[in-house]
N, C-alpha and C. Protein backbone atom coordinates (compact mmCIF):
# COMPACT_ATOMS: atom_id res chain seq x y z
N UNK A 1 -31.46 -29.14 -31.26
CA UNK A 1 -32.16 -28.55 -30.15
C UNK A 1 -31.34 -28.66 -28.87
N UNK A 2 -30.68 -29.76 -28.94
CA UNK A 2 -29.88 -29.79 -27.40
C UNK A 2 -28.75 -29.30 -27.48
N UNK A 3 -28.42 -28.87 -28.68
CA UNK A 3 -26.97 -27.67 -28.83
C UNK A 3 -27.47 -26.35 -28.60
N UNK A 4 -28.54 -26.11 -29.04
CA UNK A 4 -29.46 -25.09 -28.33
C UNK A 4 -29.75 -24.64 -27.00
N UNK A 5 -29.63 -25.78 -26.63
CA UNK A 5 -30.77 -25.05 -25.18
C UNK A 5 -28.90 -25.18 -24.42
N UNK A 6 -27.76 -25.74 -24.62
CA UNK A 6 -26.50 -25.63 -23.89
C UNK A 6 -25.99 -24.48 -24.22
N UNK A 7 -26.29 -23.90 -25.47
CA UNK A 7 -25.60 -22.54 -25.88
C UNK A 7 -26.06 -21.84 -25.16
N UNK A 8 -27.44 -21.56 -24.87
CA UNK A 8 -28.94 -20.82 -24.09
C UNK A 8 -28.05 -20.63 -22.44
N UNK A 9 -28.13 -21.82 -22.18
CA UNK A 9 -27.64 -22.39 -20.44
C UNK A 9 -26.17 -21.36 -20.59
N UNK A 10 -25.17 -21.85 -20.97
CA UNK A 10 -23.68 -21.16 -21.37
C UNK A 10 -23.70 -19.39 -21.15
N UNK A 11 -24.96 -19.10 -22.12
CA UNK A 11 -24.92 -17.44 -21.75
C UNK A 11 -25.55 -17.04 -20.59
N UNK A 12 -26.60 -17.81 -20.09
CA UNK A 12 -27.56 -17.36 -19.19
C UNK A 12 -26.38 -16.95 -18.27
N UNK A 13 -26.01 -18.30 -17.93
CA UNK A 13 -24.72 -18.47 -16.65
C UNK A 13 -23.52 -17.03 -16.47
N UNK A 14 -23.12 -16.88 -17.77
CA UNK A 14 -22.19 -16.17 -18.19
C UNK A 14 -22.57 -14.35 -17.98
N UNK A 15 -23.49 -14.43 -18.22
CA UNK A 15 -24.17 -12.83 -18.46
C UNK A 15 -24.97 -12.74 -16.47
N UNK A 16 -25.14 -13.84 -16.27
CA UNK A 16 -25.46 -13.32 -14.48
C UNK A 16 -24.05 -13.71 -13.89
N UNK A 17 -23.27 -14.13 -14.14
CA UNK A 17 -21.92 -13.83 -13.36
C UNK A 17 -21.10 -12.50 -13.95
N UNK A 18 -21.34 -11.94 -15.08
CA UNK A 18 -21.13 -10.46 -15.15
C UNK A 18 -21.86 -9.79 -14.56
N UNK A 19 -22.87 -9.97 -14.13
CA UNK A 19 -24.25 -9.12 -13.59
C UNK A 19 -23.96 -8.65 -12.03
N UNK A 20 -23.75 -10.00 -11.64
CA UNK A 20 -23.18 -9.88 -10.12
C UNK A 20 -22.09 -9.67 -9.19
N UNK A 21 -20.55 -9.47 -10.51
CA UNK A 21 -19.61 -9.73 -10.55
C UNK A 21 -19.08 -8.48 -9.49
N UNK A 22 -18.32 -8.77 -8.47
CA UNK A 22 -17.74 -7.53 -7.65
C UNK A 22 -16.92 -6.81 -8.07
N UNK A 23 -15.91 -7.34 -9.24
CA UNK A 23 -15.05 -6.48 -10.16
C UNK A 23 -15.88 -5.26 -11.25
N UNK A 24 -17.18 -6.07 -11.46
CA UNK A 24 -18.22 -5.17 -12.14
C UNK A 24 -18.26 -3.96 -11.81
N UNK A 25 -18.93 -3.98 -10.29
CA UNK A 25 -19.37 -3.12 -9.44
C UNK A 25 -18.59 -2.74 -8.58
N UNK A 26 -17.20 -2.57 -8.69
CA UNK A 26 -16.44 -2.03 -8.17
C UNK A 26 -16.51 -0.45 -8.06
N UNK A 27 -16.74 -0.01 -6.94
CA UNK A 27 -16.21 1.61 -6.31
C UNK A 27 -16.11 2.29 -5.14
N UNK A 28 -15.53 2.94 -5.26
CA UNK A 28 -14.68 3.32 -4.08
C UNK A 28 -16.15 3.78 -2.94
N UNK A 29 -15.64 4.24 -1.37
CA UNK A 29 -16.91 4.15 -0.61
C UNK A 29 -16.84 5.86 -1.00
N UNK A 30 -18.18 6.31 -0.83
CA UNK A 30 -18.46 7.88 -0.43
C UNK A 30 -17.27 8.59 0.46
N UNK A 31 -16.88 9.36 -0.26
CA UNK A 31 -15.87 10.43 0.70
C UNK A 31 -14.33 9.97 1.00
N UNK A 32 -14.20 8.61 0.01
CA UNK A 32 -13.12 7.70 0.25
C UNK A 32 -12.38 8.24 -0.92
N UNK A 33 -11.00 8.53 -1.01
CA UNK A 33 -10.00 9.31 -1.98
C UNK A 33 -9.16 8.18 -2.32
N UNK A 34 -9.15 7.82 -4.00
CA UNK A 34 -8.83 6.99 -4.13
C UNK A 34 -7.41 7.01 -5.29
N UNK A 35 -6.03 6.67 -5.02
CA UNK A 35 -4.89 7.01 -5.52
C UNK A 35 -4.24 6.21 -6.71
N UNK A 36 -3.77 6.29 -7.58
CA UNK A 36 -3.37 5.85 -8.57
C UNK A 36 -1.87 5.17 -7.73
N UNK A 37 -1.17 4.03 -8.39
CA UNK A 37 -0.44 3.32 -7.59
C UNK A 37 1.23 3.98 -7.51
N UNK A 38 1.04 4.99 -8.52
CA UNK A 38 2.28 6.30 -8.09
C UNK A 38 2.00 6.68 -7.71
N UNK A 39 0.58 7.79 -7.14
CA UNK A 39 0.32 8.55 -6.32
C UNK A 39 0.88 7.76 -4.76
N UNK A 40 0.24 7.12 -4.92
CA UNK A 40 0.13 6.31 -3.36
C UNK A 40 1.43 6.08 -3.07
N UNK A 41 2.00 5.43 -3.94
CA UNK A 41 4.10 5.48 -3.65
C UNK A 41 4.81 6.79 -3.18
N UNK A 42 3.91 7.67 -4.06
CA UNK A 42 4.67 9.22 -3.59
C UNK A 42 4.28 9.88 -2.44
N UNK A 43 3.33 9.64 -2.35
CA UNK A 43 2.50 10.12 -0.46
C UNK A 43 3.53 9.27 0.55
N UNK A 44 3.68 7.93 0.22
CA UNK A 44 4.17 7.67 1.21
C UNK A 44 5.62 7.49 1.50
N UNK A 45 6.63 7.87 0.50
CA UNK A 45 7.75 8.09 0.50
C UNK A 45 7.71 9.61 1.09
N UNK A 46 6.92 10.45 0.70
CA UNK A 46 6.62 11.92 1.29
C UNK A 46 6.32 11.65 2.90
N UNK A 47 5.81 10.53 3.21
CA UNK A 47 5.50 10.89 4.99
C UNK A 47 6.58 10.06 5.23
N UNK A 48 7.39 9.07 4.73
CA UNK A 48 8.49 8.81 5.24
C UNK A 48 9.66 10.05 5.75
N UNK A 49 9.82 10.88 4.14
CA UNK A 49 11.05 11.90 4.22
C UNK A 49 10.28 12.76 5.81
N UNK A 50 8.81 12.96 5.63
CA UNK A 50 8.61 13.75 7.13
C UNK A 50 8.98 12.65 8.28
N UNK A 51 8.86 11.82 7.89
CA UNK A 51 9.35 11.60 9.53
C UNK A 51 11.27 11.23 9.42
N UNK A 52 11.97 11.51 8.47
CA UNK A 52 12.53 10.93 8.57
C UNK A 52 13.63 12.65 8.89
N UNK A 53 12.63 13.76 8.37
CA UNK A 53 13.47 15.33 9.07
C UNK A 53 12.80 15.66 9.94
N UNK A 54 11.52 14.69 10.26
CA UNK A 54 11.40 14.99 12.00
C UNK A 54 12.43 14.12 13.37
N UNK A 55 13.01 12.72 12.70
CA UNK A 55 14.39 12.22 13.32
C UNK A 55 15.09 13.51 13.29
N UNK A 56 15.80 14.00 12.05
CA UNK A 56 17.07 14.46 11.80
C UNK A 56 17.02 16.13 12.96
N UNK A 57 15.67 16.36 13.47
CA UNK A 57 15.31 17.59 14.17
C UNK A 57 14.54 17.35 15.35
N UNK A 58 14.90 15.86 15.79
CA UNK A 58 15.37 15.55 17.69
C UNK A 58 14.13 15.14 17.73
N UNK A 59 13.11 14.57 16.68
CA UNK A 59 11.56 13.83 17.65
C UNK A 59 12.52 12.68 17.88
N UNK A 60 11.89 12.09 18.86
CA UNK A 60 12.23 10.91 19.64
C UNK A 60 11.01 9.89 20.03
N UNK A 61 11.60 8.57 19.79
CA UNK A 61 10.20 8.08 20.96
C UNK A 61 8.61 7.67 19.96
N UNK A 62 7.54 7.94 21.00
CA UNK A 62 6.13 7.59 20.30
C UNK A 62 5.46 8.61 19.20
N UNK A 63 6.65 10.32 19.24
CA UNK A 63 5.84 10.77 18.32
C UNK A 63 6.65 10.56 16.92
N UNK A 64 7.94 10.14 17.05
CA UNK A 64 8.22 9.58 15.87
C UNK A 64 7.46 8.51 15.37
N UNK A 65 7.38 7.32 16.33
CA UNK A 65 6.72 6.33 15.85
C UNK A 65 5.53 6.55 15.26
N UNK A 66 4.72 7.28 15.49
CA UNK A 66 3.43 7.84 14.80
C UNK A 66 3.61 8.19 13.74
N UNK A 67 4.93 9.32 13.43
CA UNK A 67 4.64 9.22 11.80
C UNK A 67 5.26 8.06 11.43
N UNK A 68 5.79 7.58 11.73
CA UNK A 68 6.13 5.76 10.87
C UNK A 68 5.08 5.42 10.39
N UNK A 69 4.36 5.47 11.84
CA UNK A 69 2.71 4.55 11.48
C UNK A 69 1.61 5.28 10.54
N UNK A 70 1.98 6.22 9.94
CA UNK A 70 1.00 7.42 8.88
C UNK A 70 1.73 6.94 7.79
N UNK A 71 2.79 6.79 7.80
CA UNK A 71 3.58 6.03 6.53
C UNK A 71 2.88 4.61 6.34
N UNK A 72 3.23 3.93 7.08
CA UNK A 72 2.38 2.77 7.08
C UNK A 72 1.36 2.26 7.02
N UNK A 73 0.46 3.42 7.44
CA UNK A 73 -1.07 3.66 6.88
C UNK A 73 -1.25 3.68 5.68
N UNK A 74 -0.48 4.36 5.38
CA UNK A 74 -0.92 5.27 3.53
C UNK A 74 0.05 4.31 2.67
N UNK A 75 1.04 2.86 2.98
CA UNK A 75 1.24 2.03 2.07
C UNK A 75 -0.16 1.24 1.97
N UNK A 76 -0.86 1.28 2.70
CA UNK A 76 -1.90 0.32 2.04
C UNK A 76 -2.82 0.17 0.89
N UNK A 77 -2.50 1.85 0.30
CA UNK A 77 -3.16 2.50 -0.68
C UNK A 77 -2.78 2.16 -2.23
N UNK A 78 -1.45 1.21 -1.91
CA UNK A 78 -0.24 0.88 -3.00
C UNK A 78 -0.97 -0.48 -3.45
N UNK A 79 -2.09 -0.15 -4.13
CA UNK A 79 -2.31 -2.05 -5.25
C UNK A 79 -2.67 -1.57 -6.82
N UNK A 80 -1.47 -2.51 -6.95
CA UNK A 80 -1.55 -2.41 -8.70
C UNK A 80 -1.38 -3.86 -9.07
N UNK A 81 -0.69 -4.79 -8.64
CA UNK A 81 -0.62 -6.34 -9.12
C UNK A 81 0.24 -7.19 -7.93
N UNK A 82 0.33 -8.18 -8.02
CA UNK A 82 1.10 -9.42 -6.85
C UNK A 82 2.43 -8.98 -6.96
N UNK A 83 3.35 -8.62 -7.70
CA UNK A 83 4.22 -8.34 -7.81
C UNK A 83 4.56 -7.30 -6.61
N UNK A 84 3.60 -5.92 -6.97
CA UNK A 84 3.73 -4.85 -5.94
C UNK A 84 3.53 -5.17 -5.23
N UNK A 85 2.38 -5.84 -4.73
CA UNK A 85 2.06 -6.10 -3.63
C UNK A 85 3.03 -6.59 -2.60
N UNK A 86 3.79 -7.50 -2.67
CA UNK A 86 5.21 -8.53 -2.57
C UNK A 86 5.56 -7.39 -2.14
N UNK A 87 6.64 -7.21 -3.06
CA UNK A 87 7.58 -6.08 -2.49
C UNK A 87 6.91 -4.99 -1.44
N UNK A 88 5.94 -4.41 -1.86
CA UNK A 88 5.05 -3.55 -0.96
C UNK A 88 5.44 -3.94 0.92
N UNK A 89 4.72 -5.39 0.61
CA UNK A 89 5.07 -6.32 2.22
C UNK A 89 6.04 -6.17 2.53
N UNK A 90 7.16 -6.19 1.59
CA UNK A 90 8.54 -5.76 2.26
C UNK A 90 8.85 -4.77 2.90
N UNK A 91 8.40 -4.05 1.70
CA UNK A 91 9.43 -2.84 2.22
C UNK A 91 8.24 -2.12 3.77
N UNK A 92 7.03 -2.50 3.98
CA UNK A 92 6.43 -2.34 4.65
C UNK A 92 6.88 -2.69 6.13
N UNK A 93 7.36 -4.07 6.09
CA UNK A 93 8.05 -4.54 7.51
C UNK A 93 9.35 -3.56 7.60
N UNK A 94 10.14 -3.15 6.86
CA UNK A 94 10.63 -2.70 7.15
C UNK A 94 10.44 -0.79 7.68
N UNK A 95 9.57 -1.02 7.31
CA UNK A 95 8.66 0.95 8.13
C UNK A 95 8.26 0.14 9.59
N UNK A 96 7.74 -1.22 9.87
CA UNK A 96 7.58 -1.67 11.01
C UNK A 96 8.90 -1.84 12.09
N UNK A 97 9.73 -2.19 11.26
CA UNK A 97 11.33 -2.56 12.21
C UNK A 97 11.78 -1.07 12.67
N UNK A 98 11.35 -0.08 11.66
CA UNK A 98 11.74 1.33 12.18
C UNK A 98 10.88 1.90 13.42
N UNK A 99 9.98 1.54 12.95
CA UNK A 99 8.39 2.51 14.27
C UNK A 99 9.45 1.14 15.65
N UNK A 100 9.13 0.30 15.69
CA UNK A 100 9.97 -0.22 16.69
C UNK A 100 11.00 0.05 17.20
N UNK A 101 12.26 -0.09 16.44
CA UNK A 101 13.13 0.69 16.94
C UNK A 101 12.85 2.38 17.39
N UNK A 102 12.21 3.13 16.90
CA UNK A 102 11.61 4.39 17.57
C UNK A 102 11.09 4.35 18.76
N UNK A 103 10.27 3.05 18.77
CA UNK A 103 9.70 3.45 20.17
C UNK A 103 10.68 2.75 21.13
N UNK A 104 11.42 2.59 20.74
CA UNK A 104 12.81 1.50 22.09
C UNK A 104 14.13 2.42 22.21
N UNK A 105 13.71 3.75 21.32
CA UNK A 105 14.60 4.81 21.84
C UNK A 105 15.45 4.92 21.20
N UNK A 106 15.79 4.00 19.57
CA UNK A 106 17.14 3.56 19.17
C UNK A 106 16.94 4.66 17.78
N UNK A 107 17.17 6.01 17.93
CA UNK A 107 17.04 6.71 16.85
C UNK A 107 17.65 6.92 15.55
N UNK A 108 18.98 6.42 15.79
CA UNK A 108 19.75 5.98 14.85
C UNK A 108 19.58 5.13 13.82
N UNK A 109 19.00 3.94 14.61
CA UNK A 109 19.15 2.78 13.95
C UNK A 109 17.27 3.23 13.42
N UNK A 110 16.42 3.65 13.69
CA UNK A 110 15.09 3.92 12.96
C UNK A 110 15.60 4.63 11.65
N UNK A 111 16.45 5.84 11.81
CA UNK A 111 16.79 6.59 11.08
C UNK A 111 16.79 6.06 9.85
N UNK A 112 18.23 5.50 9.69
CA UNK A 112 18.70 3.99 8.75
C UNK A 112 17.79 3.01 8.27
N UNK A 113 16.34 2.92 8.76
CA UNK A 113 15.75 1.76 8.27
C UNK A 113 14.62 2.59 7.66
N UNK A 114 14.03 4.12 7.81
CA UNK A 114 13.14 4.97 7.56
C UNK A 114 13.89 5.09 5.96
N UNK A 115 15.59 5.73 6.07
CA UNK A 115 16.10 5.58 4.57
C UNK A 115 16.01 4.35 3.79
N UNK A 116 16.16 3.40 4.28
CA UNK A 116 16.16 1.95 3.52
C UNK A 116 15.12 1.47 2.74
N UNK A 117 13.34 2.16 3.61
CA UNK A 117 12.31 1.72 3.44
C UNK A 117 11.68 2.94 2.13
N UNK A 118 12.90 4.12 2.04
CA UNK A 118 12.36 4.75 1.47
C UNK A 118 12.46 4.39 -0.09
N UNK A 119 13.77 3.67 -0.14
CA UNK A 119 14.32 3.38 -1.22
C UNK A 119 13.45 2.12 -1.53
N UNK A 120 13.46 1.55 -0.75
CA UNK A 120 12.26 0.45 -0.86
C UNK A 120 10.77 0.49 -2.09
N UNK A 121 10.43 1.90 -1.34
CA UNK A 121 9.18 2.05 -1.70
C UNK A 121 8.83 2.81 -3.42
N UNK A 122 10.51 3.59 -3.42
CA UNK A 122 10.68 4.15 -4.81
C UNK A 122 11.06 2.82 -5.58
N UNK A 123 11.53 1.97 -5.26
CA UNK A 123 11.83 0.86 -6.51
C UNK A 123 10.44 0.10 -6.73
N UNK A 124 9.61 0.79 -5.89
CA UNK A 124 8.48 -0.15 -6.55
C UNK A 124 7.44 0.35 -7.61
N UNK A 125 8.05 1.50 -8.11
CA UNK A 125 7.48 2.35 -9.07
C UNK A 125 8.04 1.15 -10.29
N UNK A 126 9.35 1.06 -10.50
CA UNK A 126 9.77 -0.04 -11.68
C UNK A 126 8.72 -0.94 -11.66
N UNK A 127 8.22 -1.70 -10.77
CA UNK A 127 7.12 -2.46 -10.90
C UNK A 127 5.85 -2.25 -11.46
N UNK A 128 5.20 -1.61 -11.88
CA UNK A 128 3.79 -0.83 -12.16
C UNK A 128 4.01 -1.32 -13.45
């Protein structure tokens, strides 16, 4: 009987922590578009290359930095495991060292770190 009523206790426990579980009930919010972890790599290597032939065709300044920061928006969309994630952070500061250097006027040197971050963001497809 008292192997009983622990087996009893064991599932009860077990079957309301599936019940309540947030991984359970996981989904996305209403109207929220939600990307597979290549999709999301490829959007944002795609708003990199735009900002990176809006450098090569004289933006300068805060409206470059803006698309940095749409790049940098749309890495956040990139979760598939700790691994990506990691690298993700990386190559992320480095879309940050660029929007900076953009807005300090140094177009060159954004240029160079917009390519760096791009390559960045394609090696993290190997990861998946």
């Amino acid at each position: 009987m008292n192997i009983l009523k622990k087996a009893l206790l064991s599932l009860l426990i077990a079957a309301s922590m599936g019940a309540v579980s947030t991984s359970a009930m996981a989904e996305t919010d209403k109207g929220r578009i939600t990307y597979a972890p290549a999709e999301a790599i490829d959007l944002v290597v795609g708003k990199i290359k735009i900002a990176i032939d809006a450098a090569n065709s004289g933006t300068e300044g805060d409206a470059l930095a803006d698309l940095i920061k749409e790049a940098s928006d749309g890495s956040k969309e990139i979760n598939a495991n700790d691994k990506v994630d990691i690298a993700r952070s990386k190559a992320n500061n480095t879309l940050k060292s660029a929007r900076k250097l953009a807005q300090e006027g140094k177009k060159g040197e954004a240029e160079e770190a917009l390519k760096d971050a791009s390559k960045k963001f394609e090696a993290l497809k190997s990861l998946i």
